[in-house]
PDB file of N, CA and C in Angstrom:
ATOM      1  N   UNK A   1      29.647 -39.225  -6.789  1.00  0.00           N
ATOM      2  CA  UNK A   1      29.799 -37.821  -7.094  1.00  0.00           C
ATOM      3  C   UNK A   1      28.949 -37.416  -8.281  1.00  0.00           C
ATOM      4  N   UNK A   2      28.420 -38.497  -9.269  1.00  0.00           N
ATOM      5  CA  UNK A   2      27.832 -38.251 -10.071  1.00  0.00           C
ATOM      6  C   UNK A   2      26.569 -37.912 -10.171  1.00  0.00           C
ATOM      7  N   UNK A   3      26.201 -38.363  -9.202  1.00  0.00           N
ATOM      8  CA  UNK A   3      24.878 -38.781  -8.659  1.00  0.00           C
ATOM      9  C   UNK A   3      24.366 -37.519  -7.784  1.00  0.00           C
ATOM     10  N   UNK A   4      25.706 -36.846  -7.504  1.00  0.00           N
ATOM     11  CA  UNK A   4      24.889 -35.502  -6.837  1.00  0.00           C
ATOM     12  C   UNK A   4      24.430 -34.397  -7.855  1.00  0.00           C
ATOM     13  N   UNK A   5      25.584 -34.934  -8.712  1.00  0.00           N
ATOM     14  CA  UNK A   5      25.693 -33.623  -9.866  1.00  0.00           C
ATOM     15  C   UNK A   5      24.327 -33.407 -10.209  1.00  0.00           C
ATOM     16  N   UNK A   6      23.492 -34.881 -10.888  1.00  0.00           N
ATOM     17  CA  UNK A   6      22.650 -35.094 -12.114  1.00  0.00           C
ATOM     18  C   UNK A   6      21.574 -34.625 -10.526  1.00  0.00           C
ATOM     19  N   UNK A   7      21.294 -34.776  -9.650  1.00  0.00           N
ATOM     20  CA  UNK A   7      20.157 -34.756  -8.417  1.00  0.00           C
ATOM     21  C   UNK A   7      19.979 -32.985  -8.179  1.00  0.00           C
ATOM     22  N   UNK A   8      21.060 -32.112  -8.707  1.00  0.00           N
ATOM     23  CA  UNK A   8      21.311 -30.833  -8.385  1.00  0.00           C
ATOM     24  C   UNK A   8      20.563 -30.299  -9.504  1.00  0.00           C
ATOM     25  N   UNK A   9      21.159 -30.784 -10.656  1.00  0.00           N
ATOM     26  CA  UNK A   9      20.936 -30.245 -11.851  1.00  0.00           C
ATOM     27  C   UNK A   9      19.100 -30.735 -12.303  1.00  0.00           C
ATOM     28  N   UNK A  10      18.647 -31.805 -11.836  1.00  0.00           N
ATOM     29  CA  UNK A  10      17.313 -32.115 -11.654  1.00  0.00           C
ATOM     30  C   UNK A  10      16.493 -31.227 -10.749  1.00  0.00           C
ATOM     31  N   UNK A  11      16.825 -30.932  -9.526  1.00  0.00           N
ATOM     32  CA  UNK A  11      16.162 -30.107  -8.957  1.00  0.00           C
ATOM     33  C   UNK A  11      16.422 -28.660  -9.053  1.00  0.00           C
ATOM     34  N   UNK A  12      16.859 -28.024  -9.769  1.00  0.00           N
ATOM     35  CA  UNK A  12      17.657 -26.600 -10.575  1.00  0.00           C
ATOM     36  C   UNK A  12      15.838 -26.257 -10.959  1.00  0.00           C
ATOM     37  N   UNK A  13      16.015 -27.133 -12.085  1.00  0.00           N
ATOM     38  CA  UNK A  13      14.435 -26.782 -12.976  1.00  0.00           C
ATOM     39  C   UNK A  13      12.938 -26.783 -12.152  1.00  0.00           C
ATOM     40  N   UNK A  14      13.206 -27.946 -11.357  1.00  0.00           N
ATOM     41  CA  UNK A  14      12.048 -27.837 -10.472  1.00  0.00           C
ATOM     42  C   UNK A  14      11.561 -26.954  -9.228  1.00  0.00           C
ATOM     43  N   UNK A  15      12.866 -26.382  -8.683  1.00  0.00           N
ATOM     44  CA  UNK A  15      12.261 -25.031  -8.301  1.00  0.00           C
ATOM     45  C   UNK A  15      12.186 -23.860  -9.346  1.00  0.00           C
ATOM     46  N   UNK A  16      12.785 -23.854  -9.845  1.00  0.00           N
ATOM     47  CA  UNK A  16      12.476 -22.428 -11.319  1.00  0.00           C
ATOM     48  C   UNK A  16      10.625 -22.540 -11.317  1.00  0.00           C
ATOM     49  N   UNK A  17      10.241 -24.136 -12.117  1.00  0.00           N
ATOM     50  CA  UNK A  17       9.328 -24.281 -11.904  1.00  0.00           C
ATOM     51  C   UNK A  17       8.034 -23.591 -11.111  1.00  0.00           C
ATOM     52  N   UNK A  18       8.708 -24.004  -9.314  1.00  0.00           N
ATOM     53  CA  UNK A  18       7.775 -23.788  -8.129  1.00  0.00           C
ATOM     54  C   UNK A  18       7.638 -22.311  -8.161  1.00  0.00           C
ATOM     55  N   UNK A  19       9.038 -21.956  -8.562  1.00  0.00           N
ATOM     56  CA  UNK A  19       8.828 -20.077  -8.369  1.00  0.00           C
ATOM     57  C   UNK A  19       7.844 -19.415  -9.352  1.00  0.00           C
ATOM     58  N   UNK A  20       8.344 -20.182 -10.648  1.00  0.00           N
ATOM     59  CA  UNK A  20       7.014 -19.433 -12.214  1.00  0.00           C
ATOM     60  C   UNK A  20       5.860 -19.480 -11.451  1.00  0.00           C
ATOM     61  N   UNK A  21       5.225 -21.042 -10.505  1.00  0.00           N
ATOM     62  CA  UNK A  21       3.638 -20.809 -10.480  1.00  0.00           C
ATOM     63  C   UNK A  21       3.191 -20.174  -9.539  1.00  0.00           C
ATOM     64  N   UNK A  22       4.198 -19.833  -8.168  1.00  0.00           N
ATOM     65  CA  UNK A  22       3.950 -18.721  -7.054  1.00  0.00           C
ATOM     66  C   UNK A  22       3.663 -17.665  -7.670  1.00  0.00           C
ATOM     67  N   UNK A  23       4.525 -17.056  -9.250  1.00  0.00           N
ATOM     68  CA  UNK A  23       4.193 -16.311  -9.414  1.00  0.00           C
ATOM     69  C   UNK A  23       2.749 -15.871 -10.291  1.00  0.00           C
ATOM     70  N   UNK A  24       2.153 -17.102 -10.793  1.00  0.00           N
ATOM     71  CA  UNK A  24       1.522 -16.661 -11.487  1.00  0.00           C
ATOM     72  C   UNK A  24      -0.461 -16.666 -10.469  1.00  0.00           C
ATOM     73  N   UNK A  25      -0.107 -17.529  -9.864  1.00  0.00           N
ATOM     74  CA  UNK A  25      -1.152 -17.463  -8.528  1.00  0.00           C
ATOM     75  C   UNK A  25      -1.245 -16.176  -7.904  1.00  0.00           C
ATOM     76  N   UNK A  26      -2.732 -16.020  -8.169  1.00  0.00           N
ATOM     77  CA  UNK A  26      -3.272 -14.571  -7.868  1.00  0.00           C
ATOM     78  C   UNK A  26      -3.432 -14.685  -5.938  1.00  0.00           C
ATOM     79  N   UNK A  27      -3.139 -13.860  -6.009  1.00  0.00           N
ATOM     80  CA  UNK A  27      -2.955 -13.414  -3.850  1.00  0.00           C
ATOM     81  C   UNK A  27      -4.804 -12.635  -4.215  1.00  0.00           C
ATOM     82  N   UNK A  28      -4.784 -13.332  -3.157  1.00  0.00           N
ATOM     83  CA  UNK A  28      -6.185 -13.133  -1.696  1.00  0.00           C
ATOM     84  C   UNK A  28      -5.985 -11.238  -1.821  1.00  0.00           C
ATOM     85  N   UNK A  29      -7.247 -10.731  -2.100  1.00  0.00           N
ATOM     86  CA  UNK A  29      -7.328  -9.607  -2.347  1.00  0.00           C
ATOM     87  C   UNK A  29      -7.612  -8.843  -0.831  1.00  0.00           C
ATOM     88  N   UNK A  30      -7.485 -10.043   0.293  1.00  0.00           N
ATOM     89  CA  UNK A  30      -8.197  -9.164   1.508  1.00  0.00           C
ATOM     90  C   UNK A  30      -6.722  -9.455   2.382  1.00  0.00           C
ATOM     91  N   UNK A  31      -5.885 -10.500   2.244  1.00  0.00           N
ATOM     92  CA  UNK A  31      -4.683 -10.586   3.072  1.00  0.00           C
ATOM     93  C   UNK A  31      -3.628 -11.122   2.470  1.00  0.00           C
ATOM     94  N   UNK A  32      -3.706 -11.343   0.769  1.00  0.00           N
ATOM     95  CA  UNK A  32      -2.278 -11.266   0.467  1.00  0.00           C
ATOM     96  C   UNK A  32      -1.673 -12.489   0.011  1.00  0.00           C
ATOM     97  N   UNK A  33      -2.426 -13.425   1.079  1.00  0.00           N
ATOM     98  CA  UNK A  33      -2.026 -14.980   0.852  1.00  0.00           C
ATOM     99  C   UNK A  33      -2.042 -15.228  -0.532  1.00  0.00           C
ATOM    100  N   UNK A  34      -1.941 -16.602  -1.268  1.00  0.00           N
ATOM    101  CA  UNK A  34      -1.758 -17.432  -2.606  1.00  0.00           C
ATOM    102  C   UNK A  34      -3.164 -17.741  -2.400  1.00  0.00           C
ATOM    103  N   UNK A  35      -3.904 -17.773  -3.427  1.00  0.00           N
ATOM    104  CA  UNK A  35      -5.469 -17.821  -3.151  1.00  0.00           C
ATOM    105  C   UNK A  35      -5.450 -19.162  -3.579  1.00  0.00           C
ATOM    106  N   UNK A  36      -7.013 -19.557  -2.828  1.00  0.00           N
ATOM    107  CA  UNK A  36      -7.333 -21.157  -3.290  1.00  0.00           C
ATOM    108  C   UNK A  36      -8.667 -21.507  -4.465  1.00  0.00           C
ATOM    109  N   UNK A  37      -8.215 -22.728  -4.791  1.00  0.00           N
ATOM    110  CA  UNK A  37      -9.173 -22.862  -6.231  1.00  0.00           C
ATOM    111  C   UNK A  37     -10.628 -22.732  -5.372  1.00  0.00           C
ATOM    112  N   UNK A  38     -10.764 -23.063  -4.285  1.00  0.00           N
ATOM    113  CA  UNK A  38     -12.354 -23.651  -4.093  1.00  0.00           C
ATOM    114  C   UNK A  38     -12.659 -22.026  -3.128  1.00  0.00           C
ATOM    115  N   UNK A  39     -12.210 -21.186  -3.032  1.00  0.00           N
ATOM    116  CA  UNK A  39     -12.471 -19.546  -2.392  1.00  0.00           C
ATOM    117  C   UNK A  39     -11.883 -18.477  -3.115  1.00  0.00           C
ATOM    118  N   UNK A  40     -11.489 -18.597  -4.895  1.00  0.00           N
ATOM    119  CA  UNK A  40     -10.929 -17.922  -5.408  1.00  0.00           C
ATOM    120  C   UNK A  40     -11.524 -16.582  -5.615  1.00  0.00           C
ATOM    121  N   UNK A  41     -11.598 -15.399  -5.381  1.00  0.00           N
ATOM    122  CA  UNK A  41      -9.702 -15.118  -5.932  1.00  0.00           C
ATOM    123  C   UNK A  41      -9.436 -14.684  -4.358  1.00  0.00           C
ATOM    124  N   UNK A  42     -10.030 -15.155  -3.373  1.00  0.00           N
ATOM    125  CA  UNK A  42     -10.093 -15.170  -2.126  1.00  0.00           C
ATOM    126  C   UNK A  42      -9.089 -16.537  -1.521  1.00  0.00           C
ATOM    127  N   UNK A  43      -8.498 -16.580  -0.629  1.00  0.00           N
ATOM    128  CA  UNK A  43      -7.774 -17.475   0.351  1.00  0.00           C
ATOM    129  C   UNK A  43      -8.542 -18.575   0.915  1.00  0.00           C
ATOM    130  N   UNK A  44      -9.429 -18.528   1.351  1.00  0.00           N
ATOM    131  CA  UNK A  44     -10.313 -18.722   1.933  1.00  0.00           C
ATOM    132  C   UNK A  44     -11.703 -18.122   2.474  1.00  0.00           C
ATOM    133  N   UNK A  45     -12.901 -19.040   2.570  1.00  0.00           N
ATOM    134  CA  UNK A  45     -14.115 -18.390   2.888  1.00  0.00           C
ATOM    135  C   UNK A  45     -14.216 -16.846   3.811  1.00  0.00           C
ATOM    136  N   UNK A  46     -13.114 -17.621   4.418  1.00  0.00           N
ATOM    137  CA  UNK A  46     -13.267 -16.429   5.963  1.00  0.00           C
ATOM    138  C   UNK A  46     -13.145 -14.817   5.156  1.00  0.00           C
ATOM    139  N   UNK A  47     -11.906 -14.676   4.309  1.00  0.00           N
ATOM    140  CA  UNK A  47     -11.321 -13.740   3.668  1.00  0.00           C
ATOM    141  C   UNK A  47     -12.508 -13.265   2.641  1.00  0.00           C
ATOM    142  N   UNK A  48     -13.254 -14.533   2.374  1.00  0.00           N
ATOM    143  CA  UNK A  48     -14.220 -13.757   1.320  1.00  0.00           C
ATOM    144  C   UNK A  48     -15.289 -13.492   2.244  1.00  0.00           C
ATOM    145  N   UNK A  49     -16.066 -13.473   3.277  1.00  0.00           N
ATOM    146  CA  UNK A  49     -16.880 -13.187   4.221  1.00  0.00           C
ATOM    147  C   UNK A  49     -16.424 -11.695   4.399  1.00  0.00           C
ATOM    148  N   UNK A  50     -14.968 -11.412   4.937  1.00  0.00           N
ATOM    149  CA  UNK A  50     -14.365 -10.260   5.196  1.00  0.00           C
ATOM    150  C   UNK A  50     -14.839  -9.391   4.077  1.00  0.00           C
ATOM    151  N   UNK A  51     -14.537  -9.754   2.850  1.00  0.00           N
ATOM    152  CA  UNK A  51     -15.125  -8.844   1.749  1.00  0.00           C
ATOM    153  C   UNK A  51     -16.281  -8.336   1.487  1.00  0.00           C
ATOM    154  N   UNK A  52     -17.118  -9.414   1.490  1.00  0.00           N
ATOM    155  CA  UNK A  52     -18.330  -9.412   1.886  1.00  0.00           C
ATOM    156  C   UNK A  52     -18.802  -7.966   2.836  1.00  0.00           C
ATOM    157  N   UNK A  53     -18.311  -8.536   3.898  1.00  0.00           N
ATOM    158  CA  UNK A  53     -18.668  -7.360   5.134  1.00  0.00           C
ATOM    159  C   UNK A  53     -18.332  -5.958   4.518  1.00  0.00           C
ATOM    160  N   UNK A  54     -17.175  -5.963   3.847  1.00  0.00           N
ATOM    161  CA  UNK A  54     -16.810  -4.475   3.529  1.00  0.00           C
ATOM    162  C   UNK A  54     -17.804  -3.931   2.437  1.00  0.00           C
ATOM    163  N   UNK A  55     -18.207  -4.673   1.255  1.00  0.00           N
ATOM    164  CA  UNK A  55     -18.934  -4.397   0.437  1.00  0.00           C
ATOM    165  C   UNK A  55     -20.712  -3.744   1.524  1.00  0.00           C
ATOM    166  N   UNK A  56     -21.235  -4.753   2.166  1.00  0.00           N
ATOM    167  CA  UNK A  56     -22.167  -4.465   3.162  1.00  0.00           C
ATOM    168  C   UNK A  56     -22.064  -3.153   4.030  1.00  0.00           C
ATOM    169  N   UNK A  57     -21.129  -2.758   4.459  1.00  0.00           N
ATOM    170  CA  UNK A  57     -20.562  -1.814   5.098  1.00  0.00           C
ATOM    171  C   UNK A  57     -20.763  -0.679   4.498  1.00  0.00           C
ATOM    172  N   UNK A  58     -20.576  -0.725   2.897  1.00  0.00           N
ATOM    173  CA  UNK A  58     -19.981   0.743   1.740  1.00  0.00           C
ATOM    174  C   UNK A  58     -18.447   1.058   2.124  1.00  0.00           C
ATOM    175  N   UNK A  59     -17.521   0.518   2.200  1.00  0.00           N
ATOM    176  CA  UNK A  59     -16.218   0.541   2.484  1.00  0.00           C
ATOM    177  C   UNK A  59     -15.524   0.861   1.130  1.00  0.00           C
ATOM    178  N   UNK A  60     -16.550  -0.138   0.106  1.00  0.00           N
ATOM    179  CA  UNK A  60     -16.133  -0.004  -1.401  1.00  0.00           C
ATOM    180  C   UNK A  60     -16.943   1.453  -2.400  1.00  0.00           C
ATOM    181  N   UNK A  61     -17.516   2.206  -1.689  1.00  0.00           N
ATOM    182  CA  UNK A  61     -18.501   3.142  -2.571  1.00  0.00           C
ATOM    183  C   UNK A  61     -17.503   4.025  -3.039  1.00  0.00           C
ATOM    184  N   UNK A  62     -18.017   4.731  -4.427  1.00  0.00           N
ATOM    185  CA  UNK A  62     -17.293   5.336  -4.999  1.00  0.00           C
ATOM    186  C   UNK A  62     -17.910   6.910  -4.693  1.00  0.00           C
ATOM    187  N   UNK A  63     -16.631   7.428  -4.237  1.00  0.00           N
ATOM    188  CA  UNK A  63     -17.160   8.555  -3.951  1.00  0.00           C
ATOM    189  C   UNK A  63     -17.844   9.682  -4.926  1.00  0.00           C
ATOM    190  N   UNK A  64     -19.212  10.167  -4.640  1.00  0.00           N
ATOM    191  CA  UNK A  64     -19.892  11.274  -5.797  1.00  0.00           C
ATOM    192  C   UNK A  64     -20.050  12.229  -5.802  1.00  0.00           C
ATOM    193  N   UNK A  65     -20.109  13.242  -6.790  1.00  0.00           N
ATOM    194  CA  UNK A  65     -20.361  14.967  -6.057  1.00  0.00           C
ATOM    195  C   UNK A  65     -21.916  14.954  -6.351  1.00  0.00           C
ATOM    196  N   UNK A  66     -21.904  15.938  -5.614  1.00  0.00           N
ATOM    197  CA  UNK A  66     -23.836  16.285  -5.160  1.00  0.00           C
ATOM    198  C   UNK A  66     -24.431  17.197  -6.302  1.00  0.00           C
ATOM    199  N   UNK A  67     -25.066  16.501  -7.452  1.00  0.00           N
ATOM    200  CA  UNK A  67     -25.472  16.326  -8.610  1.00  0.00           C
ATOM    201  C   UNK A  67     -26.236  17.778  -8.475  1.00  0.00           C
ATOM    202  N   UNK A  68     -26.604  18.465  -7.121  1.00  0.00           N
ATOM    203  CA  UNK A  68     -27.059  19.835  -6.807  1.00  0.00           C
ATOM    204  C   UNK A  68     -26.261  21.090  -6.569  1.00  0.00           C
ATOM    205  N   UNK A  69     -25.505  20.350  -7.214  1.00  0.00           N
ATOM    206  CA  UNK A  69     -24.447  21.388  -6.983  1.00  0.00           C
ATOM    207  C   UNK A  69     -24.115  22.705  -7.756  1.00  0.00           C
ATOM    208  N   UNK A  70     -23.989  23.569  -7.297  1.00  0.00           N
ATOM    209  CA  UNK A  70     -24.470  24.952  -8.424  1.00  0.00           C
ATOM    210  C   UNK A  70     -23.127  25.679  -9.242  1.00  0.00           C
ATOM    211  N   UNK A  71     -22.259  25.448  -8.373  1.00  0.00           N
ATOM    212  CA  UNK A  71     -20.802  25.826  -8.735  1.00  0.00           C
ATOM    213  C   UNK A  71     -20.386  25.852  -9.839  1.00  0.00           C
ATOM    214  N   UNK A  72     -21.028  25.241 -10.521  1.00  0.00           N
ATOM    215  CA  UNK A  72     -20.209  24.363 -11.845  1.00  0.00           C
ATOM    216  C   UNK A  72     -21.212  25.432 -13.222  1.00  0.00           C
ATOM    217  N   UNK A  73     -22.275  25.383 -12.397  1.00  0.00           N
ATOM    218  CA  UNK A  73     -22.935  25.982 -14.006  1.00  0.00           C
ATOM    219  C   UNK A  73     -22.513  27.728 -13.622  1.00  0.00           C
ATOM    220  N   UNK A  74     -22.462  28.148 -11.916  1.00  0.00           N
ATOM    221  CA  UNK A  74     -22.549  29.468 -11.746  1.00  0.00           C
ATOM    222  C   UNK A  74     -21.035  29.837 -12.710  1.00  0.00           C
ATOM    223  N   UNK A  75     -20.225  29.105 -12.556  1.00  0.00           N
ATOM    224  CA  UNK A  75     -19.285  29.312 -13.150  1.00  0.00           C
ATOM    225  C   UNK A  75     -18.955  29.366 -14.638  1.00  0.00           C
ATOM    226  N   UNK A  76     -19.928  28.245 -15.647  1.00  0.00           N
ATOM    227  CA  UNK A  76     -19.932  28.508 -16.690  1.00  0.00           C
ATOM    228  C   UNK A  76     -20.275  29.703 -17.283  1.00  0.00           C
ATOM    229  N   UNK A  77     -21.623  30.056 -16.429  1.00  0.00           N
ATOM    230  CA  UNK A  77     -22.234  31.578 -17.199  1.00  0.00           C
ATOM    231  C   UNK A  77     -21.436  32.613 -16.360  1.00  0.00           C
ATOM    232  N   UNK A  78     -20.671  32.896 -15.832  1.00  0.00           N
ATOM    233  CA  UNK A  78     -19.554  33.694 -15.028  1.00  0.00           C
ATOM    234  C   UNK A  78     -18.657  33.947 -16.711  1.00  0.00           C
ATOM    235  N   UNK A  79     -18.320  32.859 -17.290  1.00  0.00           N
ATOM    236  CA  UNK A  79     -17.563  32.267 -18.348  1.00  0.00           C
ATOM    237  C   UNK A  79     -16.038  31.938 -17.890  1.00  0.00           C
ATOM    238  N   UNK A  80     -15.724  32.040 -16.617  1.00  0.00           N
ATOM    239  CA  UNK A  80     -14.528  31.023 -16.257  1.00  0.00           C
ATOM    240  C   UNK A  80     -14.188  29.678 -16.535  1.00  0.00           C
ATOM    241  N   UNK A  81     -15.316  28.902 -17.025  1.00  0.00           N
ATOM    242  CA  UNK A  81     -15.119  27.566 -17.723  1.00  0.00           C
ATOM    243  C   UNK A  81     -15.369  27.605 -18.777  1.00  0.00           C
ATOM    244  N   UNK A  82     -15.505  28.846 -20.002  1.00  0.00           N
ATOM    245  CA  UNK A  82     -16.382  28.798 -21.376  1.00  0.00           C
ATOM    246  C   UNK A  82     -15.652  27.512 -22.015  1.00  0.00           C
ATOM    247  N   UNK A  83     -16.400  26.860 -22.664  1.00  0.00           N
ATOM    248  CA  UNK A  83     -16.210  25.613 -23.551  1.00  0.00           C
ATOM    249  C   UNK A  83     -15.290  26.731 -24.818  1.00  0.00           C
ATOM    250  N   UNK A  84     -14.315  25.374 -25.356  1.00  0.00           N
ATOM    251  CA  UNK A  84     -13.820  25.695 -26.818  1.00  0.00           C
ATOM    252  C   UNK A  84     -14.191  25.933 -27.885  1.00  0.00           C
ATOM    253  N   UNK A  85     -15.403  25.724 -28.178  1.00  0.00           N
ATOM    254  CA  UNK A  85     -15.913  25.630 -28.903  1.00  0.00           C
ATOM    255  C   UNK A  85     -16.529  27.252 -28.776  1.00  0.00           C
ATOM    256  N   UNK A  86     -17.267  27.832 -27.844  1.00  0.00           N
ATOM    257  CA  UNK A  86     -17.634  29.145 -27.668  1.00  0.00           C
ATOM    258  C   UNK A  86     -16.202  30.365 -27.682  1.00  0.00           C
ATOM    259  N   UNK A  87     -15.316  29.797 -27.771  1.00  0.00           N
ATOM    260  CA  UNK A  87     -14.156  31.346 -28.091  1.00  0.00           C
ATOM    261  C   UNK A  87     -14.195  30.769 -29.728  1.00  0.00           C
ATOM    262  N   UNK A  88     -13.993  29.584 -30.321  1.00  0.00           N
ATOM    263  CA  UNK A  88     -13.944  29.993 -31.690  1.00  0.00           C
ATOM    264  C   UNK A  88     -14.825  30.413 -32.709  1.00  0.00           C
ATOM    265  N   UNK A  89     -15.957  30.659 -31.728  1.00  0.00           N
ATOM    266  CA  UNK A  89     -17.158  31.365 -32.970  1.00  0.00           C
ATOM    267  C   UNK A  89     -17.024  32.590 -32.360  1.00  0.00           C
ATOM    268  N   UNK A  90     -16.777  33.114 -31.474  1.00  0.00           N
ATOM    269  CA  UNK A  90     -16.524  34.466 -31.256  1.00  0.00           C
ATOM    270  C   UNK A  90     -15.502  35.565 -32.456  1.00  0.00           C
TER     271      UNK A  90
END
């Protein structure tokens, strides 16, 4: 009976353990999995190929406004956007 006690109380810590390093293992940014040392921060190759493709694709582009865009100044000299600085010298 003793022998279960001390075998319970031994394996208590060692999953606490298993759970801290699940948690501290970074997940596969393309499916989630526990990533591996030799395809990090990827799961595996395949998962980083997948990334790959998306980057190739523009899946990842950040979307931009069209630097021709007139709106923005028609509006300043309109003075619907006047800067702060132009009402306190007024």
């Amino acid at each position: 009976m003793m022998s279960d006690t001390k075998q319970n109380q031994q394996s208590e810590p060692t999953k606490s353990v298993a759970k801290s390093a699940a948690k501290l293992l970074p997940k596969c940014p393309t499916c989630g999995a526990p990533a591996d040392a030799k395809a990090r921060p990827f799961c595996s190759s395949r998962c980083a190929d997948v990334d790959l493709g998306n980057w190739f694709q523009g899946k990842y582009a950040i979307p931009a406004v069209d630097s021709a865009d007139d709106t923005i100044i028609e509006a300043l000299l309109a003075g619907d956007m006047a800067s702060p600085q132009n009402e306190d010298d007024c």
